[in-house]
Protein backbone atom coordinates (compact mmCIF):
# COMPACT_ATOMS: atom_id res chain seq x y z
CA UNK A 1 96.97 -36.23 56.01
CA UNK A 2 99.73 -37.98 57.99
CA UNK A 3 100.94 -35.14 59.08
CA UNK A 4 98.16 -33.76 60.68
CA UNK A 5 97.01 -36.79 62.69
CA UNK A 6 100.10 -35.54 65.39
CA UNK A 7 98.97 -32.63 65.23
CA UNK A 8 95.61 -33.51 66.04
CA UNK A 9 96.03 -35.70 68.60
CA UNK A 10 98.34 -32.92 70.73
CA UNK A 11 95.51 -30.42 69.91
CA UNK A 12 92.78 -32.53 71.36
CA UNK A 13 94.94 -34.19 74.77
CA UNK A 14 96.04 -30.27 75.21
CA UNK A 15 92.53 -29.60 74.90
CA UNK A 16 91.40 -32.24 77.48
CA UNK A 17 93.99 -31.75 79.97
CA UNK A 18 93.41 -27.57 79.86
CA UNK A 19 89.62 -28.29 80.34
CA UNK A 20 90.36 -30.69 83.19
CA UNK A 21 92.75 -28.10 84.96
CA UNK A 22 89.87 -25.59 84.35
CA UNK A 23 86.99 -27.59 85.78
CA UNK A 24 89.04 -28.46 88.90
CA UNK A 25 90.60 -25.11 89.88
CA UNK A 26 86.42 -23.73 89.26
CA UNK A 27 86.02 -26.66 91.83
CA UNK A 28 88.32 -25.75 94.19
CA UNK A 29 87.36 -21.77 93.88
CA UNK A 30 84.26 -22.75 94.25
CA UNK A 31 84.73 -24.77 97.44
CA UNK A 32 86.66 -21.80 98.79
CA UNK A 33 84.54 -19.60 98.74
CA UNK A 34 81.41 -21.34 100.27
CA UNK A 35 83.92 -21.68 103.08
CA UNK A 36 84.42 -18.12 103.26
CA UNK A 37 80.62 -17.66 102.98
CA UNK A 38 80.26 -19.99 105.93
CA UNK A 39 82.57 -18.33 107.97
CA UNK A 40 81.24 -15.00 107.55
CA UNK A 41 77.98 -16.45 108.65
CA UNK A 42 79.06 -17.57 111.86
CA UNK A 43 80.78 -14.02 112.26
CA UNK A 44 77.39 -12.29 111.96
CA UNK A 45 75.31 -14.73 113.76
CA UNK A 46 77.64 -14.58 116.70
């Protein structure tokens, strides 16, 4: 069982640390492209 606690712990901070990078680049695409939206908006309504 010693040996696995390591293991373990890189499995779960990998985990957390993937999720995190995950959540913030869906942020940032997310962000993006309501910019785009509003740009495209202005285009039409000019």
């Amino acid at each position: 069982m010693d040996t696995l606690k390591p293991v373990l712990k890189f499995a779960v901070a990998s985990t957390l640390i993937i999720s995190g990078i995950l959540v913030a680049g869906t942020i940032f695409a997310a962000k993006k492209i309501d910019q785009l939206g509003d740009d495209l908006d202005q285009k039409i309504h000019e």
